[in-house]
C-alpha atoms as a PDB file:
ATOM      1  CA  UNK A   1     -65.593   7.713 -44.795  1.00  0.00           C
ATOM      2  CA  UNK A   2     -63.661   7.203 -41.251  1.00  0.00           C
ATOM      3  CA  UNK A   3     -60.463   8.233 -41.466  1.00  0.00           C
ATOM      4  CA  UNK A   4     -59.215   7.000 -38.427  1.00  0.00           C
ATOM      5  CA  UNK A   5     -59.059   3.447 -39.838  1.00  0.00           C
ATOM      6  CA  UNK A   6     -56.518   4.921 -42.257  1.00  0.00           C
ATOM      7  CA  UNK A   7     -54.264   5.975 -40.121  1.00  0.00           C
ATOM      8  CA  UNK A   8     -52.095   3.888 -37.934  1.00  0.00           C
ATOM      9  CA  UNK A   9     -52.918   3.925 -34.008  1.00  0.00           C
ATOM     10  CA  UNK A  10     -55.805   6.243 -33.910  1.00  0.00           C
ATOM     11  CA  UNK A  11     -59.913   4.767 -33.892  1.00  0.00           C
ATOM     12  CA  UNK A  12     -60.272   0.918 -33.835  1.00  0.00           C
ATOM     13  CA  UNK A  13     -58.690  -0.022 -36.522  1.00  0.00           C
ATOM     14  CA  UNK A  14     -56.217  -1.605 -35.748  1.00  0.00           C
ATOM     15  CA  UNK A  15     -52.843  -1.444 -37.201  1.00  0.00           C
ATOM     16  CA  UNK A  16     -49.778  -0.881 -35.658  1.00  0.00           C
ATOM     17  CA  UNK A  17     -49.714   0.750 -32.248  1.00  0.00           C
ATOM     18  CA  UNK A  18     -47.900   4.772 -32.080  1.00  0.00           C
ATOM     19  CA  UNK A  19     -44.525   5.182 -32.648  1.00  0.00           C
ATOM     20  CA  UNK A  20     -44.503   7.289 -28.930  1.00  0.00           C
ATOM     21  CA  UNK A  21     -45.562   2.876 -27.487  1.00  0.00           C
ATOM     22  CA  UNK A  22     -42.853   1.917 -29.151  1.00  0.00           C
ATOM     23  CA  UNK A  23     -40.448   4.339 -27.975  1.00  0.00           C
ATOM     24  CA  UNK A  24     -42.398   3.768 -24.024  1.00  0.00           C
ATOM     25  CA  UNK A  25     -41.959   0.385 -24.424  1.00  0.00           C
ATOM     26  CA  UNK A  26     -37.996   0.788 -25.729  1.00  0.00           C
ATOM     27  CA  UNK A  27     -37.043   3.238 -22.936  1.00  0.00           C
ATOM     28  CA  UNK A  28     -38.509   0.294 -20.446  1.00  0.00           C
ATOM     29  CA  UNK A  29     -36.212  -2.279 -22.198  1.00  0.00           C
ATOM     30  CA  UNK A  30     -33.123  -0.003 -21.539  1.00  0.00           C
ATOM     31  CA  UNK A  31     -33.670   1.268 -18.396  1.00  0.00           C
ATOM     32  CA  UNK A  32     -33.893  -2.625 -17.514  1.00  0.00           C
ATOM     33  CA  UNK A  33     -30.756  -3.255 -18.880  1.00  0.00           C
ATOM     34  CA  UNK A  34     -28.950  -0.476 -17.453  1.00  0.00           C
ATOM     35  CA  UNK A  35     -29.858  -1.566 -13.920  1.00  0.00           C
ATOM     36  CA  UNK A  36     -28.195  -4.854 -14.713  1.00  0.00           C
ATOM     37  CA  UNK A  37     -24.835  -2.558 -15.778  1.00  0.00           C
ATOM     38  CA  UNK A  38     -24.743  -1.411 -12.244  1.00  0.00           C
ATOM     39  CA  UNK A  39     -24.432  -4.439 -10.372  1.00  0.00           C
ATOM     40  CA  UNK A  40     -21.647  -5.135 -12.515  1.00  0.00           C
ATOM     41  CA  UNK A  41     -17.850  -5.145 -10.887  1.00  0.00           C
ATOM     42  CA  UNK A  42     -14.475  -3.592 -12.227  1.00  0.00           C
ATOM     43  CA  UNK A  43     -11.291  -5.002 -12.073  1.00  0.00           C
ATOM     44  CA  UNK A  44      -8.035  -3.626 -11.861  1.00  0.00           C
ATOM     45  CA  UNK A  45      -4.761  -5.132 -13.181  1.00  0.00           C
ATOM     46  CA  UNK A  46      -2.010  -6.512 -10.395  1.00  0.00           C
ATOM     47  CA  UNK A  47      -0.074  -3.518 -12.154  1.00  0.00           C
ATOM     48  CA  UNK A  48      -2.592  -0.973 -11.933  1.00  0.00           C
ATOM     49  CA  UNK A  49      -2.824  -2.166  -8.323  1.00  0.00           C
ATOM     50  CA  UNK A  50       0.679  -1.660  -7.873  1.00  0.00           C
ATOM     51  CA  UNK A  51       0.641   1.950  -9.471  1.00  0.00           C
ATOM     52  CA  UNK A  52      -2.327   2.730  -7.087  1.00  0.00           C
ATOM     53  CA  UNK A  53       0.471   1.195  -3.819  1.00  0.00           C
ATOM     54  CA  UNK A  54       3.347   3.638  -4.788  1.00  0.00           C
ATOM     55  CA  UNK A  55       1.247   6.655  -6.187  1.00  0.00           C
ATOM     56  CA  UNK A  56      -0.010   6.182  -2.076  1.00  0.00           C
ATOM     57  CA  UNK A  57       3.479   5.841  -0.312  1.00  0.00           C
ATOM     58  CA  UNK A  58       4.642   8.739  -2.732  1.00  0.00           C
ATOM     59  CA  UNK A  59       1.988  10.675  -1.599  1.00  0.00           C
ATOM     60  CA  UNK A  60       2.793  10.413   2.211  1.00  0.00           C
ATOM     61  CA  UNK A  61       6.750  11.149   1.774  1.00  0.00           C
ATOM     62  CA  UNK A  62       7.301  14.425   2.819  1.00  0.00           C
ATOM     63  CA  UNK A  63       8.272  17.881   0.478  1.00  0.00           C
ATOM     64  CA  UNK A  64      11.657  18.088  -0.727  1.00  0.00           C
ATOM     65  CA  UNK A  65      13.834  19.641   1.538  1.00  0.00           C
ATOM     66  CA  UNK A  66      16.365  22.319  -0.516  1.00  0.00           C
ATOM     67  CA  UNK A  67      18.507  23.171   2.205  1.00  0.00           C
ATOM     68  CA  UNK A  68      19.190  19.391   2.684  1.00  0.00           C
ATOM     69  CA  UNK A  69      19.810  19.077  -1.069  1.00  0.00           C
ATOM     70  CA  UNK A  70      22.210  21.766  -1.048  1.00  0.00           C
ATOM     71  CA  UNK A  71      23.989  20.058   1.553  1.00  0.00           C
ATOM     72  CA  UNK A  72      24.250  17.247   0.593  1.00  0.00           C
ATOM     73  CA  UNK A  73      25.534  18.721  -3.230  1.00  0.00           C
ATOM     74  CA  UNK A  74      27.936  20.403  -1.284  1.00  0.00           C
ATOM     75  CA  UNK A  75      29.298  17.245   0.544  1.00  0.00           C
ATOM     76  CA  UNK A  76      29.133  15.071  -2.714  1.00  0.00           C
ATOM     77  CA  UNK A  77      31.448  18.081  -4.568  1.00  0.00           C
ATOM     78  CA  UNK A  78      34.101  17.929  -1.575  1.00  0.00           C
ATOM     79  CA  UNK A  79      34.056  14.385  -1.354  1.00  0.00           C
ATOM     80  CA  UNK A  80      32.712  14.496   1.894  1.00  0.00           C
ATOM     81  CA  UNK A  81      29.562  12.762   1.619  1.00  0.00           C
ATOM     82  CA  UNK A  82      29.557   8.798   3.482  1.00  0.00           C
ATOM     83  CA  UNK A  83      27.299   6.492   2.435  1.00  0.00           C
ATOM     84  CA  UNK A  84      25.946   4.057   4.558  1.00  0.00           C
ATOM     85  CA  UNK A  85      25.729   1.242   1.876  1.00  0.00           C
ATOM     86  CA  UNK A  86      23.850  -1.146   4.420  1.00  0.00           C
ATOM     87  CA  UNK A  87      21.203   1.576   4.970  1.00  0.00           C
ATOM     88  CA  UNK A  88      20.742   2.011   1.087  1.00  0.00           C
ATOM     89  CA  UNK A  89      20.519  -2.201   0.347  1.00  0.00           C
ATOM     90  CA  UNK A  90      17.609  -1.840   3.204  1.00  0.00           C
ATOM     91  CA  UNK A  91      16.005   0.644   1.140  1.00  0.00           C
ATOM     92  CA  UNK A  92      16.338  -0.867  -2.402  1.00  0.00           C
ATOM     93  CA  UNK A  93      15.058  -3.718  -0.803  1.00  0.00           C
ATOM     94  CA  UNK A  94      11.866  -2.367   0.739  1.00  0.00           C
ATOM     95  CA  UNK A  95      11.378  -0.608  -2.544  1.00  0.00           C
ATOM     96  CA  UNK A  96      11.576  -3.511  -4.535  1.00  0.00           C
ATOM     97  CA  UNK A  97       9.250  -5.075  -2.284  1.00  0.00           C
ATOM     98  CA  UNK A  98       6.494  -2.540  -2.492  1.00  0.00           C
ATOM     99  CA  UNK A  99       6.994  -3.244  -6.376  1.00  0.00           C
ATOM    100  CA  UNK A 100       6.267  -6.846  -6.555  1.00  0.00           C
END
């Protein structure tokens, strides 16, 4: 008696090929559609956009200055401190335009 008959894959006789084909053949398949995945594009939100814009200009703005702080504490408890209100509508308005 041949026993390769009886088992599936090995001798001629037929039957279905080895589960290490079908696993060759499956790996093919994926690696096929993973290539396709990488020609695909992201896209990022108008807000996430926006984020990225001020996370940037944040980034570039200089370290906090203490002694300056101090100062300016010290002025704003003596009633000293003047503030040029056209100078701060400028720069609510270039903020607000970095927003939108």
């Amino acid at each position: 008696m041949n026993i390769n008959k009886l088992i599936p894959g090995v001798g001629g006789g037929g039957g279905q090929p080895r589960s290490s084909d079908k696993v060759a053949s499956e790996g093919s398949a994926k690696a096929q559609a993973s290539t396709s995945n990488a020609d695909s594009k992201v896209n990022i939100s108008q807000q996430s956009q926006s984020i990225q814009k001020i996370e940037a200009a944040v980034a570039k703005l200089p370290e906090i200055d203490d002694a300056a702080v101090e100062r300016i504490k010290g002025a704003l408890a003596n009633n000293e401190y003047k503030i040029d209100y056209e100078r701060l509508a400028g720069k609510m308005i270039k903020y607000d335009g970095i927003l939108n």
